[in-house]
Protein backbone atom coordinates (compact mmCIF):
# COMPACT_ATOMS: atom_id res chain seq x y z
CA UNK A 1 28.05 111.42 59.96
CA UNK A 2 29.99 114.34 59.14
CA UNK A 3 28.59 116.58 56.38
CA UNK A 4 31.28 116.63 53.81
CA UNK A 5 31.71 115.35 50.31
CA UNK A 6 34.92 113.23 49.51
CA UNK A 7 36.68 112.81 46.33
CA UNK A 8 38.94 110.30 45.15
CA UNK A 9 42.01 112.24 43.29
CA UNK A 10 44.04 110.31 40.85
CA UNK A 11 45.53 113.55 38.69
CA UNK A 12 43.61 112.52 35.51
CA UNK A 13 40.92 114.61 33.96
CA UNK A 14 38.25 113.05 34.64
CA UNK A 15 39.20 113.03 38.45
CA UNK A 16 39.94 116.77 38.33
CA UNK A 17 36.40 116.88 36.46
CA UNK A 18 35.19 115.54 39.68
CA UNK A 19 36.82 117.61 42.03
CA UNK A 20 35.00 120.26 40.40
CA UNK A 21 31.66 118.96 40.32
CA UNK A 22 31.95 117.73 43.77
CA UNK A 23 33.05 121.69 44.40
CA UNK A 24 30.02 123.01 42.90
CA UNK A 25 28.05 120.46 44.95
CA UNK A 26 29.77 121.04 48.56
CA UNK A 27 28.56 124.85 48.07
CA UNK A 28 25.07 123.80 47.02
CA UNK A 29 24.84 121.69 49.96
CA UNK A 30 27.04 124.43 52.13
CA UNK A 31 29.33 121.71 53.07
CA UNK A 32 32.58 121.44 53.15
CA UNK A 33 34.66 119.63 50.50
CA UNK A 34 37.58 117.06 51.20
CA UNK A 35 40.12 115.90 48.25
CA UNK A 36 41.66 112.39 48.94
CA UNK A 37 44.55 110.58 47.29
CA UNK A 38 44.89 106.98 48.16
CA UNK A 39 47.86 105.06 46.58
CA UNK A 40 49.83 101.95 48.09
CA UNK A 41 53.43 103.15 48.39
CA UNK A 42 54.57 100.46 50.81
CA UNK A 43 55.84 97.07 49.42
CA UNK A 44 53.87 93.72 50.79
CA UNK A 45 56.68 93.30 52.99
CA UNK A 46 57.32 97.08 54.01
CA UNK A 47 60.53 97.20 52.06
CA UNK A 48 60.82 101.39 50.78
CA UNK A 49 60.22 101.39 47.26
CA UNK A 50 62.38 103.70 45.29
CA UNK A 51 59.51 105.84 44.04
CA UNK A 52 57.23 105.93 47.21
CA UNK A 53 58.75 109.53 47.71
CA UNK A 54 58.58 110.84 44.27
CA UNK A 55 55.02 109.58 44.37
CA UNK A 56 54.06 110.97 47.98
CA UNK A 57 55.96 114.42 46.54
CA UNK A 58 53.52 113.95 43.45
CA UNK A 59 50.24 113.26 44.86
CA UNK A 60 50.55 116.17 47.73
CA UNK A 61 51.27 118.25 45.13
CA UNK A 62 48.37 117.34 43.53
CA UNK A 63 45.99 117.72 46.09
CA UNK A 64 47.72 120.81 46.95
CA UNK A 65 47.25 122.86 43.32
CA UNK A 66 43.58 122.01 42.59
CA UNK A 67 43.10 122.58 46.23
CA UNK A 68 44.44 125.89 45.13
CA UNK A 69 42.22 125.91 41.98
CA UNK A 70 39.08 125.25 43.86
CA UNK A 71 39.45 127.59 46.60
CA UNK A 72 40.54 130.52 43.93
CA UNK A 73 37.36 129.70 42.10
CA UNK A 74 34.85 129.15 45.05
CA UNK A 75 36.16 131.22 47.90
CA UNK A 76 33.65 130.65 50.09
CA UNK A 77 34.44 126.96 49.90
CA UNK A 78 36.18 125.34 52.87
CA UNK A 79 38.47 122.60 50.95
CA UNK A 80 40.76 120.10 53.29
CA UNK A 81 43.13 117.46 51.48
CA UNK A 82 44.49 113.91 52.60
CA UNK A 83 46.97 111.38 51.48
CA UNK A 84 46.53 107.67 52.23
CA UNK A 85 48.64 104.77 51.97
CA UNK A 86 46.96 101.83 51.00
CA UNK A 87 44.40 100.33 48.58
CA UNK A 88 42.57 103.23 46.59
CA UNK A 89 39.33 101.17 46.72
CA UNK A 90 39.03 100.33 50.34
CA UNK A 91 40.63 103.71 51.44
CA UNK A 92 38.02 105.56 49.50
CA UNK A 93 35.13 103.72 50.79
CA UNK A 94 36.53 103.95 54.43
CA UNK A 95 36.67 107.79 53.98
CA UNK A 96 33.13 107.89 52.09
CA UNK A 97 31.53 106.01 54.84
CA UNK A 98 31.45 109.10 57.15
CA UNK A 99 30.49 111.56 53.73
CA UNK A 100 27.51 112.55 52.59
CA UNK A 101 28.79 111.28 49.31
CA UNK A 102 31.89 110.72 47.55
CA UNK A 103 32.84 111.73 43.68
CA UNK A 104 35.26 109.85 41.36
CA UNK A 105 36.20 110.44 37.99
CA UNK A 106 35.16 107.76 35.30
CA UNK A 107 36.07 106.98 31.54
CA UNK A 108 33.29 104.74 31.25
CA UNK A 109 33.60 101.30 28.83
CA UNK A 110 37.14 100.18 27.73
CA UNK A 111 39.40 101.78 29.47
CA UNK A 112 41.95 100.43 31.61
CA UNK A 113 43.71 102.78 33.77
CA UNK A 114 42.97 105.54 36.44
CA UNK A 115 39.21 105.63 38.51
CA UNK A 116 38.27 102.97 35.65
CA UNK A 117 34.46 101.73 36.04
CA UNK A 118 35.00 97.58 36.96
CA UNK A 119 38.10 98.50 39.34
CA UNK A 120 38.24 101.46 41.98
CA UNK A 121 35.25 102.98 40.98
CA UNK A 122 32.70 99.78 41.00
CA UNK A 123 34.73 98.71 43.62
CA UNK A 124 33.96 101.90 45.76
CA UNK A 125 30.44 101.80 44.88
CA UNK A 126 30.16 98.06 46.58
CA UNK A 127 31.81 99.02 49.11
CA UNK A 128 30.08 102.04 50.68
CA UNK A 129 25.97 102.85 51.27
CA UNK A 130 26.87 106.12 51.13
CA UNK A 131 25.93 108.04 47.35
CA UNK A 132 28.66 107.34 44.76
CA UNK A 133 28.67 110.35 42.07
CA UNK A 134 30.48 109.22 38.97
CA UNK A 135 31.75 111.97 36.36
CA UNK A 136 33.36 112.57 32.86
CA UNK A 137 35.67 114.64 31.99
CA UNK A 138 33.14 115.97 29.64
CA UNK A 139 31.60 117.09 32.51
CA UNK A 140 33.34 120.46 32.95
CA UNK A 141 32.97 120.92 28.92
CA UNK A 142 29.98 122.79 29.65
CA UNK A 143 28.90 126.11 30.86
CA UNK A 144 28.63 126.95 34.89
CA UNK A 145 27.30 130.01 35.29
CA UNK A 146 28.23 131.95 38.90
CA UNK A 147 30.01 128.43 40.07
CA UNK A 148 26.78 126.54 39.99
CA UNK A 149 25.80 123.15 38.17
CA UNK A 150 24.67 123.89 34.63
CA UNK A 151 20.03 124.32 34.76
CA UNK A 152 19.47 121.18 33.28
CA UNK A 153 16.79 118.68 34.52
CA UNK A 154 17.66 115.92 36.73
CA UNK A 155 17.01 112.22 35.69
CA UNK A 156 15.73 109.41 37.63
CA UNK A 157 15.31 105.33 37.25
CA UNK A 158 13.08 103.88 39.49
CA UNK A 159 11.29 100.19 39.31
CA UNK A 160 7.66 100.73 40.95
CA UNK A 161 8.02 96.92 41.76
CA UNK A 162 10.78 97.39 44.76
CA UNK A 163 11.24 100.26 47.34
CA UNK A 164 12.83 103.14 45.64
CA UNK A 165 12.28 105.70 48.60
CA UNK A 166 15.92 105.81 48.92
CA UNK A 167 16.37 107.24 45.14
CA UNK A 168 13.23 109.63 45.13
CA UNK A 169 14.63 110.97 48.03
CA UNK A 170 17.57 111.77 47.08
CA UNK A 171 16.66 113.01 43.28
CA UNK A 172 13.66 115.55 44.72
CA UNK A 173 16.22 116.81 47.39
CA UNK A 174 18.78 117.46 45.01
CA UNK A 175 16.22 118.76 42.31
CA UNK A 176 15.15 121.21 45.04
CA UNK A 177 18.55 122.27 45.65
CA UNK A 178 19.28 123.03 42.33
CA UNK A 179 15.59 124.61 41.46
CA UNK A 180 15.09 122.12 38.30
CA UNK A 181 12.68 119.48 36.90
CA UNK A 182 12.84 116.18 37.88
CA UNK A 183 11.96 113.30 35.46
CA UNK A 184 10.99 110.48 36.49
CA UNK A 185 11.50 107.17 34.49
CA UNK A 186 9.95 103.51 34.89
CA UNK A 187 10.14 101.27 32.53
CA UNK A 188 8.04 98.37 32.07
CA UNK A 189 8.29 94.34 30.59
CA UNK A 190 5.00 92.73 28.98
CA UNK A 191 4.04 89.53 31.55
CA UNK A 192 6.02 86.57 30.69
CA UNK A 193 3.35 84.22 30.86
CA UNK A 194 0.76 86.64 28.53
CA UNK A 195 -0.02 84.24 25.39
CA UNK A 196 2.19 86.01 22.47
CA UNK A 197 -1.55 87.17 20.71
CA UNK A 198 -2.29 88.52 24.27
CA UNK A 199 0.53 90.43 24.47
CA UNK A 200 0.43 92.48 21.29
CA UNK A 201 -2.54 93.47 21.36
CA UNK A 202 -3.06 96.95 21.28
CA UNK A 203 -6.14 96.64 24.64
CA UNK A 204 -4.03 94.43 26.36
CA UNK A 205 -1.15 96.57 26.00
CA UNK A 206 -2.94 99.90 26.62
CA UNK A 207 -4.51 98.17 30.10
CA UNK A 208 -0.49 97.38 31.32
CA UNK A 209 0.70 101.14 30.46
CA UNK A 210 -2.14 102.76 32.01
CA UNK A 211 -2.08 100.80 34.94
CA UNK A 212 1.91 101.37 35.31
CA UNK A 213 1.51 104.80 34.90
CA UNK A 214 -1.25 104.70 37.47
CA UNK A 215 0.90 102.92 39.81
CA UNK A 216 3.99 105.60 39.21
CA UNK A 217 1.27 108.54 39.56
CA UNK A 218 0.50 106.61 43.53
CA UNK A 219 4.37 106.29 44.06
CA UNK A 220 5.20 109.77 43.44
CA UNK A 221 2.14 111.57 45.07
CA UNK A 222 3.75 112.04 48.20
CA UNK A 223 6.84 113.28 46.89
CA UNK A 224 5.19 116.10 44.71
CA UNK A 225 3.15 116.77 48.32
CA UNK A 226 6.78 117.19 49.90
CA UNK A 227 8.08 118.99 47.64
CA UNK A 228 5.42 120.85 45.85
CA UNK A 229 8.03 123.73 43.94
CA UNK A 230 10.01 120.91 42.18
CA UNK A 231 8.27 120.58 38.45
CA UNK A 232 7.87 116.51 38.07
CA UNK A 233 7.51 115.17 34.71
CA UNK A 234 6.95 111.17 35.26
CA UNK A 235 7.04 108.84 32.57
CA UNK A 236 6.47 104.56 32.57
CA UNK A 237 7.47 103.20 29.32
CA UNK A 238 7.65 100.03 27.74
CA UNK A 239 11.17 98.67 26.73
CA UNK A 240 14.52 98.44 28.41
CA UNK A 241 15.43 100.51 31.34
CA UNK A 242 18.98 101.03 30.87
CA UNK A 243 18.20 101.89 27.06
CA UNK A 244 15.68 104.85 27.74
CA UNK A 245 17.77 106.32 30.70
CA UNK A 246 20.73 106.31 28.44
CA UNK A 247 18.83 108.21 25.42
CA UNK A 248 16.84 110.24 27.81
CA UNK A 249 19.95 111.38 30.12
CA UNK A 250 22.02 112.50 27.10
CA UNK A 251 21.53 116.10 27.94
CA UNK A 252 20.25 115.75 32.00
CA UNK A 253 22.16 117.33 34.54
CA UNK A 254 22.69 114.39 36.71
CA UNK A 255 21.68 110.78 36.43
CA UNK A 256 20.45 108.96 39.41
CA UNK A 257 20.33 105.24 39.59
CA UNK A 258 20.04 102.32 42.56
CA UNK A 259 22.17 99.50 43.08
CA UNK A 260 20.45 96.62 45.93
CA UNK A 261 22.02 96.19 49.89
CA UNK A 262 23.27 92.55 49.56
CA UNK A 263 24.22 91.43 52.98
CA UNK A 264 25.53 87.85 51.92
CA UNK A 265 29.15 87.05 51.29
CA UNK A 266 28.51 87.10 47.44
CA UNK A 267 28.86 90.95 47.39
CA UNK A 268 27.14 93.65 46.71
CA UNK A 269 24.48 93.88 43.99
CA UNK A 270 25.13 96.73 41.31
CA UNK A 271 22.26 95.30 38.87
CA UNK A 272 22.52 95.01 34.69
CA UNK A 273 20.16 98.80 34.46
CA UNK A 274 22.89 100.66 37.02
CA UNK A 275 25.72 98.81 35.54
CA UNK A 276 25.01 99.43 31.59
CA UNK A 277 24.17 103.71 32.68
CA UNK A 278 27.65 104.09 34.46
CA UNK A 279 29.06 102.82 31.42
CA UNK A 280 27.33 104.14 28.84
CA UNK A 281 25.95 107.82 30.21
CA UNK A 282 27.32 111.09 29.45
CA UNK A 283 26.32 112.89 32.25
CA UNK A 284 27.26 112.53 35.75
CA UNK A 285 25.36 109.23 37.13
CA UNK A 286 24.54 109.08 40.78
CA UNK A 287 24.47 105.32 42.68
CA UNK A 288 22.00 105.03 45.79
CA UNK A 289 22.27 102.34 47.44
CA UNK A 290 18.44 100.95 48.96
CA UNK A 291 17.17 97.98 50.34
């Protein structure tokens, strides 16, 4: 794998929002950072399309001025650009698969044009097992002092019941890199078969918290060991995971969320929780893809 971060470049803002995240990122990481436009230009049956050179004209331009941008703000920053013909989904993922992540732009719910979340962007996240990093324009609406991502706590999902190595990794690495708090989040559903008298009442339910909490507190133990300078505040919580992560990433740095490896021909698995946060969060959300 070559140690790079890829972003898919469409001209909108919250692409260019991206492409400065991603920026910010490559020098945290001391990477370097590529910029990728992917457009089909060709006709089904290879025909030249009037526009296809306006367009190519268009699209190296664009990759050539916030190139520009990004290297006037970030010196240091080794920035490389490429136009693709072909499907901006596929293309991306192709591209991503030798990353160490790739960052897209996203609108969130009800739009219907650019990086929109339910076409290239969902499809990009299916597509790859690398991390997909999802922004908003609103992204660059706050402060970043010296270049660097704004010191606000990172924010992750995790369900105690199924491997989440593959997200706690990732989260205490980046929380490490960025010297702030991780939270922690898991949020817990009453049994289905507890008797309805059972399950309101207030022992029954103070039993199922404490012992969720105690199971979070056993999950996490070896990450704090790991990573003993990165403040943890953990949290398991009954109600509805998507919810919580939504209210309690409103003003966290970054978002990180898991979608499940399908290997069947149904597709990949994206999951209601990761689904309902890429539409719904302000901040930049972060997709790991686990077992």
């Amino acid at each position: 794998m070559n140690d790079r971060i890829v972003v898919g470049l469409d001209g909108s803002a919250e692409s260019l929002a991206a492409a400065r995240w991603a920026a910010r990122e490559a020098l945290l990481r001391g990477v370097p950072l590529h910029l990728v436009h992917a457009e089909e230009w060709s006709s089904p049956r290879d025909l030249p399309m009037p526009t296809s050179d306006v367009r190519r004209h268009w699209a190296q331009t664009l990759l050539n001025e916030t190139a520009d941008e990004l290297r006037a703000s970030h010196p240091e920053l080794e920035v490389g650009i490429r136009s693709i013909d072909g499907r901006p989904a596929a293309e991306l993922a192709g591209v991503a698969a030798g990353a160490n992540m790739i960052a897209l732009g996203s609108r969130g719910l009800g739009t219907v044009t650019g990086f929109v979340l339910g076409s290239v962007g969902m499809a990009v996240i299916q597509a790859t097992v690398r991390p997909v990093v999802m922004v908003r324009a609103s992204e660059d609406a706050a402060p970043h002092p010296d270049g660097r991502h704004t010191a606000r706590e990172l924010l992750v999902g995790v369900d105690i019941s199924r491997p989440c190595d593959a997200l706690l990794a990732f989260a205490f690495e980046e929380a490490a890199r960025r010297e702030c708090a991780l939270h922690v989040m898991h949020s817990w559903s009453l049994p289905l078969l507890a008797g309805y008298g059972a399950a309101y009442d207030p022992r029954v339910h103070a039993q199922l918290e404490m012992s969720a909490e105690s199971s979070l507190r056993e999950v996490l133990a070896p990450w704090r060991d790991k990573y003993p300078d990165v403040g943890v505040a953990a949290r398991a919580s009954l109600g509805h995971a998507a919810t919580e992560l939504i209210r309690m990433g409103s003003e966290a740095g970054l978002i990180v969320v898991g979608r499940r490896i399908r290997r069947s021909s149904i597709g990949a698995h994206i999951g209601p929780v990761t689904h309902a946060v890429l539409h719904h969060a302000k901040a930049p959300v972060a997709v790991i893809a686990h077992e």
